[in-house]
C-alpha atoms as a PDB file:
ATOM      1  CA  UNK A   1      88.732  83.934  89.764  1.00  0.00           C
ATOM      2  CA  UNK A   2      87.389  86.820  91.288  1.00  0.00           C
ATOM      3  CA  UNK A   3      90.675  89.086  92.091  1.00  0.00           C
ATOM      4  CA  UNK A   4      90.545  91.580  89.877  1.00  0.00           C
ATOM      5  CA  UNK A   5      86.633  92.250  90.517  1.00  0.00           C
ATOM      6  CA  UNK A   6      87.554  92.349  94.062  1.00  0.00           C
ATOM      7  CA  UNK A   7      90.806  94.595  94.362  1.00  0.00           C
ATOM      8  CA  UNK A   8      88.674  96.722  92.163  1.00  0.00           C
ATOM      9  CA  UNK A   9      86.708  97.271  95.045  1.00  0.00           C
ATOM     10  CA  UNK A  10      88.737  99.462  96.516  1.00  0.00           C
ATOM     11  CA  UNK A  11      88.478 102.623  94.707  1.00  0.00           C
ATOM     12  CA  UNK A  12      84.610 102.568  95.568  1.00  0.00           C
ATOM     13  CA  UNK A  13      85.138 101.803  98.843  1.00  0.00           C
ATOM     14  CA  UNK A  14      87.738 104.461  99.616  1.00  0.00           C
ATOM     15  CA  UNK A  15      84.843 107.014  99.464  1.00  0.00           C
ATOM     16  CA  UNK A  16      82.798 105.082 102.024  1.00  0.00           C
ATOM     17  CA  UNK A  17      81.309 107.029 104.857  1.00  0.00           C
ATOM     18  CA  UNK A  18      83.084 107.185 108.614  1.00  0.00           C
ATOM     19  CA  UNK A  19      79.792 106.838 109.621  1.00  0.00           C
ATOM     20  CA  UNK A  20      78.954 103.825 108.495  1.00  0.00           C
ATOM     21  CA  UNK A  21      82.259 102.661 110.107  1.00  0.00           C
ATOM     22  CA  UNK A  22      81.497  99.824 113.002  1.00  0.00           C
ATOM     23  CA  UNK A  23      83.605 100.272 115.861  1.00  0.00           C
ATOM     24  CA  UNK A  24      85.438  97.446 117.216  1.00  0.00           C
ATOM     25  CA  UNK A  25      87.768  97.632 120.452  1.00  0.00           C
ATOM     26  CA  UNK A  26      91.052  95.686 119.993  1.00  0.00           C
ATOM     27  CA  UNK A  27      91.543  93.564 123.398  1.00  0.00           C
ATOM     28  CA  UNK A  28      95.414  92.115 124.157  1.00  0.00           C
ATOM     29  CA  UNK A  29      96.141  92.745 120.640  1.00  0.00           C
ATOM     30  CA  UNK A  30      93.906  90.228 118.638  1.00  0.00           C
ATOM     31  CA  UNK A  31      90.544  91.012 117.310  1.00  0.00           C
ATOM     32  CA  UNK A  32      88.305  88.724 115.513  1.00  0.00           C
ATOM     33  CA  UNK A  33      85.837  90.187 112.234  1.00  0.00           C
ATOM     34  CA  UNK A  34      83.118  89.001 110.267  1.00  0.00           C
ATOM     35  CA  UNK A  35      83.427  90.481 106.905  1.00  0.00           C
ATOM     36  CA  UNK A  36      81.920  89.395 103.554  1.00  0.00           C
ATOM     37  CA  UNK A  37      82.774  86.324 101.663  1.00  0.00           C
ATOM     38  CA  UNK A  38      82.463  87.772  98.150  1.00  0.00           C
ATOM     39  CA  UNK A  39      82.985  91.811  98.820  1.00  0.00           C
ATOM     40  CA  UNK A  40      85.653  93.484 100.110  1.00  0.00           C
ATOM     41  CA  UNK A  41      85.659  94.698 103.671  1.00  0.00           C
ATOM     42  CA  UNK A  42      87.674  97.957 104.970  1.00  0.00           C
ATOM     43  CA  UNK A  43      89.818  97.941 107.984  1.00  0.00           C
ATOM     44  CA  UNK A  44      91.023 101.258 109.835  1.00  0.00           C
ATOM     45  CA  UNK A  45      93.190 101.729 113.133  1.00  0.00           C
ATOM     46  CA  UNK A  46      91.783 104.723 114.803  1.00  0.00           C
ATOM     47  CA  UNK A  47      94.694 107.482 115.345  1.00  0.00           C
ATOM     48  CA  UNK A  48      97.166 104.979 113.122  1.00  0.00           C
ATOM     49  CA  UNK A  49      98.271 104.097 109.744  1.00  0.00           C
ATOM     50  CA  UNK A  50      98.734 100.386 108.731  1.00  0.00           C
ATOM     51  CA  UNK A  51     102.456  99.954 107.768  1.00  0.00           C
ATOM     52  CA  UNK A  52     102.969  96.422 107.158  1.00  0.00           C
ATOM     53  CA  UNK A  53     100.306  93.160 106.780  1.00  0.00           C
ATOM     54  CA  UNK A  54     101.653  89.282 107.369  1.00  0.00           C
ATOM     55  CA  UNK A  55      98.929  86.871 106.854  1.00  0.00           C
ATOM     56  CA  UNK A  56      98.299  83.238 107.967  1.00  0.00           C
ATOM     57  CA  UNK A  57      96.696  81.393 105.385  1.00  0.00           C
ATOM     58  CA  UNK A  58      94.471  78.907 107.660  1.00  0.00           C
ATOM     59  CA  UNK A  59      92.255  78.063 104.526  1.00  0.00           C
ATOM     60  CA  UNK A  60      92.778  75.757 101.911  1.00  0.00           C
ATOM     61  CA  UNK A  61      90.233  76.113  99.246  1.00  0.00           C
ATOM     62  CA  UNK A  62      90.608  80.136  99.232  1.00  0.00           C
ATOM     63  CA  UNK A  63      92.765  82.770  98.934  1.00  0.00           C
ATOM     64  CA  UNK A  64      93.040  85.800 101.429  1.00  0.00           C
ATOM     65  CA  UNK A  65      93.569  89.078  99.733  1.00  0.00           C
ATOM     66  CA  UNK A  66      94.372  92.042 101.207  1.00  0.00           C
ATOM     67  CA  UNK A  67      94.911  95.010  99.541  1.00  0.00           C
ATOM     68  CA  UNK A  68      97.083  97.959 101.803  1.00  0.00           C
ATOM     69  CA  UNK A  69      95.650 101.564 100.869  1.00  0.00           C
ATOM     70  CA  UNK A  70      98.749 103.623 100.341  1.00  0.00           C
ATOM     71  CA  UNK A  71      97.065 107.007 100.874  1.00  0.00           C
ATOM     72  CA  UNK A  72      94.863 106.205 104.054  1.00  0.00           C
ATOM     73  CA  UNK A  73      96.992 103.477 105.714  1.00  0.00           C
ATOM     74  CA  UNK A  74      93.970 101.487 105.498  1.00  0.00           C
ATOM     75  CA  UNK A  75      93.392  97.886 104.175  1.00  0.00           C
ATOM     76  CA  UNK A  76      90.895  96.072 102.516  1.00  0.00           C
ATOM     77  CA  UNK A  77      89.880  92.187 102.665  1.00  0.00           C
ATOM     78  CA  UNK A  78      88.490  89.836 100.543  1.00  0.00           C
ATOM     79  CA  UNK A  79      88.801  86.415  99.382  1.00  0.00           C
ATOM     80  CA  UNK A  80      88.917  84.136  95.970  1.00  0.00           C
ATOM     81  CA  UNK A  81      87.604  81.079  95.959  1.00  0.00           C
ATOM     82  CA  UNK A  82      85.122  78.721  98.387  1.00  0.00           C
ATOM     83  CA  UNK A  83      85.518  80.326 102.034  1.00  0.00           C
ATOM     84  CA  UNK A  84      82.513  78.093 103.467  1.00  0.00           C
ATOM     85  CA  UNK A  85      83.777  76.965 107.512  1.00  0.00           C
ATOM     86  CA  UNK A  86      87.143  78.585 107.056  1.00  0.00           C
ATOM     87  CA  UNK A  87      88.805  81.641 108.983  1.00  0.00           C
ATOM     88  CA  UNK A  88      92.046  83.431 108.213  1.00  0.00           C
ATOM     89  CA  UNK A  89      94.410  85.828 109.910  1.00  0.00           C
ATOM     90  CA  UNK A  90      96.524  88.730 109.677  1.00  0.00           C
ATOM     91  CA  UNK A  91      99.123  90.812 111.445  1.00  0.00           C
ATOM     92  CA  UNK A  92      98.624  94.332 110.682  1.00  0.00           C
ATOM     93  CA  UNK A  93     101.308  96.791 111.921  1.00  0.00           C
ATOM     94  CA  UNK A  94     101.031 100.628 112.361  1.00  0.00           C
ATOM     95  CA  UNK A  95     103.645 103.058 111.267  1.00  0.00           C
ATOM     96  CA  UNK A  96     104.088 103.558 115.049  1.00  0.00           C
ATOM     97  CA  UNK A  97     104.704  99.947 115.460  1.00  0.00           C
ATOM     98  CA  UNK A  98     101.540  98.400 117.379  1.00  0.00           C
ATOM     99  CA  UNK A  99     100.493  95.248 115.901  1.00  0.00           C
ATOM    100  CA  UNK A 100      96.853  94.010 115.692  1.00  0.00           C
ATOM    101  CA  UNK A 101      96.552  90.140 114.862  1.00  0.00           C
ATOM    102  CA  UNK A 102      92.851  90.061 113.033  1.00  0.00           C
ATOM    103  CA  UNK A 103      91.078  87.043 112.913  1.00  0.00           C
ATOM    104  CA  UNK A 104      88.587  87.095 109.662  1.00  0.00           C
ATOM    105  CA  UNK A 105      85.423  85.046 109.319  1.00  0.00           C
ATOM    106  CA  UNK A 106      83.981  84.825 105.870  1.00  0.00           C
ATOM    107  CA  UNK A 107      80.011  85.211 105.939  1.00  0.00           C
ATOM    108  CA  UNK A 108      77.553  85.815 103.486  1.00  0.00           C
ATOM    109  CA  UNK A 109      76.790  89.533 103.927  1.00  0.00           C
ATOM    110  CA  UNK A 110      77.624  93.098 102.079  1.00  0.00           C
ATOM    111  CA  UNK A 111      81.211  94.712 102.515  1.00  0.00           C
ATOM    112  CA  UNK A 112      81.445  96.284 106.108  1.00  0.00           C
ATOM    113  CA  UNK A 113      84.108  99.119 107.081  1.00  0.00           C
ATOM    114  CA  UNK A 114      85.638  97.908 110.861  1.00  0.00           C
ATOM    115  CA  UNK A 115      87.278 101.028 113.026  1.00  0.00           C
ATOM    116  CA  UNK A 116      89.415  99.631 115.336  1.00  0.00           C
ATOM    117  CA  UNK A 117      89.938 100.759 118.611  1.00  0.00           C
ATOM    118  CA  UNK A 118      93.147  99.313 120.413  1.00  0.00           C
ATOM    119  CA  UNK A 119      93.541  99.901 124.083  1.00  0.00           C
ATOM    120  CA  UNK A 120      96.220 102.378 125.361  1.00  0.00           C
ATOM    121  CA  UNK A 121      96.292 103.927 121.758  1.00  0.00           C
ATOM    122  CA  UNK A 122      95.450 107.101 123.794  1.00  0.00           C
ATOM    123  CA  UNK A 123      98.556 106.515 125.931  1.00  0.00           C
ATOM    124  CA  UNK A 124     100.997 106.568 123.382  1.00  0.00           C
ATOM    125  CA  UNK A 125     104.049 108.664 123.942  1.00  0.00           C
ATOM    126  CA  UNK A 126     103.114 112.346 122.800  1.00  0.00           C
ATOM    127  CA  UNK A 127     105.069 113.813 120.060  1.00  0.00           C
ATOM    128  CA  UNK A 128     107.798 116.670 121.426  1.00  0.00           C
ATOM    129  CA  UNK A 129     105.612 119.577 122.160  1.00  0.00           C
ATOM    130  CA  UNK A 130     107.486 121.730 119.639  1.00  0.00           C
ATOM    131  CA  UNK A 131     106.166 119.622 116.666  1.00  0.00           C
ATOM    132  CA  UNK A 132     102.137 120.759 117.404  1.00  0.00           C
ATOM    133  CA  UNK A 133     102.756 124.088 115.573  1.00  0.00           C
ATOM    134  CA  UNK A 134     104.492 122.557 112.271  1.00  0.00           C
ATOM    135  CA  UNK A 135     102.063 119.857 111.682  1.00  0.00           C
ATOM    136  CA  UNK A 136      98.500 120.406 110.203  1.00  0.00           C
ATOM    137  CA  UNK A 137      95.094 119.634 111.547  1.00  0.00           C
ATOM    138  CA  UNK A 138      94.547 115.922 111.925  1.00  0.00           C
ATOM    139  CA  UNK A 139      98.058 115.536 113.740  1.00  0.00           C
ATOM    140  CA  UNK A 140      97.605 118.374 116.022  1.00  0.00           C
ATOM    141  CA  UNK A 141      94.511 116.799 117.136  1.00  0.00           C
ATOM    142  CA  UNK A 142      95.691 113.382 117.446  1.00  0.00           C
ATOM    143  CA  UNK A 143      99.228 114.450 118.916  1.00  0.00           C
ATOM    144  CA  UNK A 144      97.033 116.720 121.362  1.00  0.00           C
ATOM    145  CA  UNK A 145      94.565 114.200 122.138  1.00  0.00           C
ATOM    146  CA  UNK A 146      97.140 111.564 123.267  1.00  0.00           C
ATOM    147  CA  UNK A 147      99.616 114.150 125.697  1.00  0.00           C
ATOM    148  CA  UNK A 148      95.802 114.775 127.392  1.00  0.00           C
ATOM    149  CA  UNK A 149      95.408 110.926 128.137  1.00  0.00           C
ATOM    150  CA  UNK A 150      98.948 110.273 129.107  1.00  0.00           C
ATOM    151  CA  UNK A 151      99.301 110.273 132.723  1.00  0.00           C
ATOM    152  CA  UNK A 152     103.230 110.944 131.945  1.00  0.00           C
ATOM    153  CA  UNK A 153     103.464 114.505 130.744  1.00  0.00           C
ATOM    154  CA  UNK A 154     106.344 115.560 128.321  1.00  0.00           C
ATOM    155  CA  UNK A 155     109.112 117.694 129.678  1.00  0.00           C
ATOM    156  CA  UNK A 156     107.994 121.053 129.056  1.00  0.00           C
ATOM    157  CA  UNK A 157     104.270 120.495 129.381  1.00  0.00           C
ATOM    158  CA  UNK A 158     102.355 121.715 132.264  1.00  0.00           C
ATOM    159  CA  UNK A 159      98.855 120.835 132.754  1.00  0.00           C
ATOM    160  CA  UNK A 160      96.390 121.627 136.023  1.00  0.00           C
ATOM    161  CA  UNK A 161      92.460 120.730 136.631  1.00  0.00           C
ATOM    162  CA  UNK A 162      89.540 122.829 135.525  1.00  0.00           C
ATOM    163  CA  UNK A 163      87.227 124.045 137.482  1.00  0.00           C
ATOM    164  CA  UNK A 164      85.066 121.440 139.572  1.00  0.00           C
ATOM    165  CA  UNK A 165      81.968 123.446 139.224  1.00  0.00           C
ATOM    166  CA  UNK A 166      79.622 123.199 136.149  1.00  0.00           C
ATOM    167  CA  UNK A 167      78.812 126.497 134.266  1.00  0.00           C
ATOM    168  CA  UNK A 168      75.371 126.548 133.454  1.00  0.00           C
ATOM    169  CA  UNK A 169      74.441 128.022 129.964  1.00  0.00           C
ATOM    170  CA  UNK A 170      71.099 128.141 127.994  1.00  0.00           C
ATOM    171  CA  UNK A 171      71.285 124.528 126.803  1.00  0.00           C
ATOM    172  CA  UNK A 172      74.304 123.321 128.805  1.00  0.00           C
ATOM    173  CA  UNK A 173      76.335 122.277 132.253  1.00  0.00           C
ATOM    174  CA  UNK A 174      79.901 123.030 130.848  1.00  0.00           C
ATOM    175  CA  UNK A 175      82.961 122.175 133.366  1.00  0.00           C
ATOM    176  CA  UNK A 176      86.536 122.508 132.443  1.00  0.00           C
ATOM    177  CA  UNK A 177      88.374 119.316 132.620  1.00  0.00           C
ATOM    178  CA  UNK A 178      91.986 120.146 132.364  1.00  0.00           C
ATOM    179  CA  UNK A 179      94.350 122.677 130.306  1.00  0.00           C
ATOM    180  CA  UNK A 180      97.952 122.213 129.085  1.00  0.00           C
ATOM    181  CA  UNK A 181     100.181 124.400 128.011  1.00  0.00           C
ATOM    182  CA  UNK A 182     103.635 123.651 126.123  1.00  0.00           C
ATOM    183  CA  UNK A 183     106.067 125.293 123.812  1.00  0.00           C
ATOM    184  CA  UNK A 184     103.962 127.753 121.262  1.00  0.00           C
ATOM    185  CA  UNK A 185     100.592 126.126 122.602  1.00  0.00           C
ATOM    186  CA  UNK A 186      97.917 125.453 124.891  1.00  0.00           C
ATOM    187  CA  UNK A 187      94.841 123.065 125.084  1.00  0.00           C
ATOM    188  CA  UNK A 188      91.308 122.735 126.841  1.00  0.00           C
ATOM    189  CA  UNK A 189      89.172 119.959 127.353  1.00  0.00           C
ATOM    190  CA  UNK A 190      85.763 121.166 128.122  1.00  0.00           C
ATOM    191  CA  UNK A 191      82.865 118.688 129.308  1.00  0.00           C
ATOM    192  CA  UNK A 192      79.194 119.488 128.020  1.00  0.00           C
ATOM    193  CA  UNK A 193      75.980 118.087 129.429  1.00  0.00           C
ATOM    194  CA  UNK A 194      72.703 118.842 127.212  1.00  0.00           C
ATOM    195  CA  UNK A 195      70.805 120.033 130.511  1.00  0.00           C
ATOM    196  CA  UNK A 196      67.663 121.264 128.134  1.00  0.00           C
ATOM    197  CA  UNK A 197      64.548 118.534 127.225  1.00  0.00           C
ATOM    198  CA  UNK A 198      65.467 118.720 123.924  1.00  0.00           C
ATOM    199  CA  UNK A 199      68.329 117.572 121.267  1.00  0.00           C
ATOM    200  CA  UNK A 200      71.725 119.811 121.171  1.00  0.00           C
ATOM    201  CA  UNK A 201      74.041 120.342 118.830  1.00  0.00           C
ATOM    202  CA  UNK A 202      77.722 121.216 119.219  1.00  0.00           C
ATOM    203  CA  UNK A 203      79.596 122.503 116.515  1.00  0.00           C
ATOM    204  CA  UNK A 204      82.925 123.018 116.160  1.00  0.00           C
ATOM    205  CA  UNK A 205      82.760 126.216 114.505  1.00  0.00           C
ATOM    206  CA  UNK A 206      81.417 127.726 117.242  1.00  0.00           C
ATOM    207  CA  UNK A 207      85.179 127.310 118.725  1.00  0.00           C
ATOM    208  CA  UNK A 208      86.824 128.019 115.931  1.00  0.00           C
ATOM    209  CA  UNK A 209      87.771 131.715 116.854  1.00  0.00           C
ATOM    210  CA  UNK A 210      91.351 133.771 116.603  1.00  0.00           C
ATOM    211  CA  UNK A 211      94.074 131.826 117.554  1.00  0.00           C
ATOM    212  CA  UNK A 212      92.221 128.534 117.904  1.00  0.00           C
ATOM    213  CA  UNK A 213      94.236 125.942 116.006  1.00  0.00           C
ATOM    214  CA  UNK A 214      91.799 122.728 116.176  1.00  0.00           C
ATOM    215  CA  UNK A 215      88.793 121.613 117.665  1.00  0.00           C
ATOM    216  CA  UNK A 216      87.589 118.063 118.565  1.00  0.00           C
ATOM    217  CA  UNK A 217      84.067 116.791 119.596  1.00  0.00           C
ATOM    218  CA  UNK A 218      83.816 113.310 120.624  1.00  0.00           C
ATOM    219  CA  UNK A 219      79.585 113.733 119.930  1.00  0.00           C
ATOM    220  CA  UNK A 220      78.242 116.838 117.990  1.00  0.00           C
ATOM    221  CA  UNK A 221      74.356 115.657 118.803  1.00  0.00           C
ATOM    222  CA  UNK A 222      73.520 115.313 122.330  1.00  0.00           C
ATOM    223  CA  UNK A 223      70.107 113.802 123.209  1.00  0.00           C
ATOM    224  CA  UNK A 224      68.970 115.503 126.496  1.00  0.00           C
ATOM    225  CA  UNK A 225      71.150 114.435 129.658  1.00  0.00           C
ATOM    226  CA  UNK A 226      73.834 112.912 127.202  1.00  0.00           C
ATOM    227  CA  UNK A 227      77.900 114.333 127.713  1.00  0.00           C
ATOM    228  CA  UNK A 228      80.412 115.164 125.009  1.00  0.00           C
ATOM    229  CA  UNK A 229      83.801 116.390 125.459  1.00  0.00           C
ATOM    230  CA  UNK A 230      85.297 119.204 123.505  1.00  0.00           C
ATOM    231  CA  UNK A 231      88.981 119.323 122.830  1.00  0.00           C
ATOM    232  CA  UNK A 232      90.524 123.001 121.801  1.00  0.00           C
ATOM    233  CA  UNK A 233      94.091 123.600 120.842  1.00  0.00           C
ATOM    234  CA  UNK A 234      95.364 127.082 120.476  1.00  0.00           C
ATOM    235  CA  UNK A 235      98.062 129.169 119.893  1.00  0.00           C
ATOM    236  CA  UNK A 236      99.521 130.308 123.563  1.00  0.00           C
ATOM    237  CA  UNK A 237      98.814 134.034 124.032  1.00  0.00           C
END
């Protein structure tokens, strides 16, 4: 039986690096995953925390285990027994109630950590705009980053087009994409080109001045001629 040397996976693997993280879109709900036959594999929803997990034991000489993360809202797969030709699912449900059904194919290789990227996550309905200044960080940017994407503004929210013309800087073409303002706060989303011949960075403590609340970069090293978006949120003046 290896349970026990497998659940106590998870502790190691909590400390696992985002970067090593293999991004996987989500299409109509269902998602298929290769993940190691004798190692335990990490799943994460981007912008979500897994609530629930049903499974569908399709195999007969092995167990699925999955083991929910309490802390993260992420899980963790693995198996006990022979999984040779077999597959197994899953129906993993978010706190906010989207459901993922994850098809899992046992194959001989190290544990992998799967991001999961489900369509329309970024169309969610936005949080009332009077909840951005009590919650910390990670939710203001999330809550922030979904009212930008939803094509259905909140009452209360108000947000116009940038500029259509680039500003040129040393290293950059920088255009303003939209801003939004709501109850107690306002947000940007800046586009940057790296217009120089070399490689860029973009840091986000180069926004971080007074009154700025968050930052987010979707690429903090741009190659020359590659984009990035920057997403500020800020205390309205």
């Amino acid at each position: 039986m290896r349970v026990s040397a497998l659940l106590g996976c998870v502790s190691v693997l909590a400390f696992a690096s985002a970067v090593s993280a293999e991004t996987v879109s989500v299409k109509g709900e269902q998602v298929s995953l290769q993940v190691s036959s004798t190692q335990m594999s990490r799943v994460h929803i981007q912008g979500e925390r897994i609530a629930t997990v049903r499974t569908l034991q399709a195999g007969e000489d092995a167990d699925l285990l999955i083991e929910k993360d309490e802390a993260t809202g992420d899980v963790y797969v693995g198996f006990d027994g022979e999984t040779t030709g077999q597959t197994y699912s899953a129906f993993l449900t978010t706190e906010s109630g989207k459901t993922v059904q994850a098809t899992f194919h046992p194959v001989e290789d190290t544990a992998k950590t799967y991001e999961l990227k489900m369509e329309g996550t970024l169309s969610a309905n936005s949080p009332p705009a009077i909840q951005f200044k009590r919650n910390g960080y990670p939710e203001t940017m999330a809550a922030f980053v979904k009212l930008m994407f939803n094509p259905e503004r909140p009452e209360g929210v108000i947000c116009r087009s940038g500029r259509s013309q680039p500003t040129q800087t040393a290293n950059f073409q920088v255009w303003t994409i939209e801003r939004c303002d709501a109850e107690g706060i306002s947000g940007t989303v800046l586009h940057f080109k790296n217009t120089s011949t070399v490689p860029q960075t973009l840091s986000a403590d180069g926004f971080l001045v007074r009154q700025v609340l968050a930052v987010g970069i979707t690429d903090e090293l741009l190659s020359p001629g590659e984009e990035a978006r920057v997403y500020i949120v800020e205390e309205a003046r």
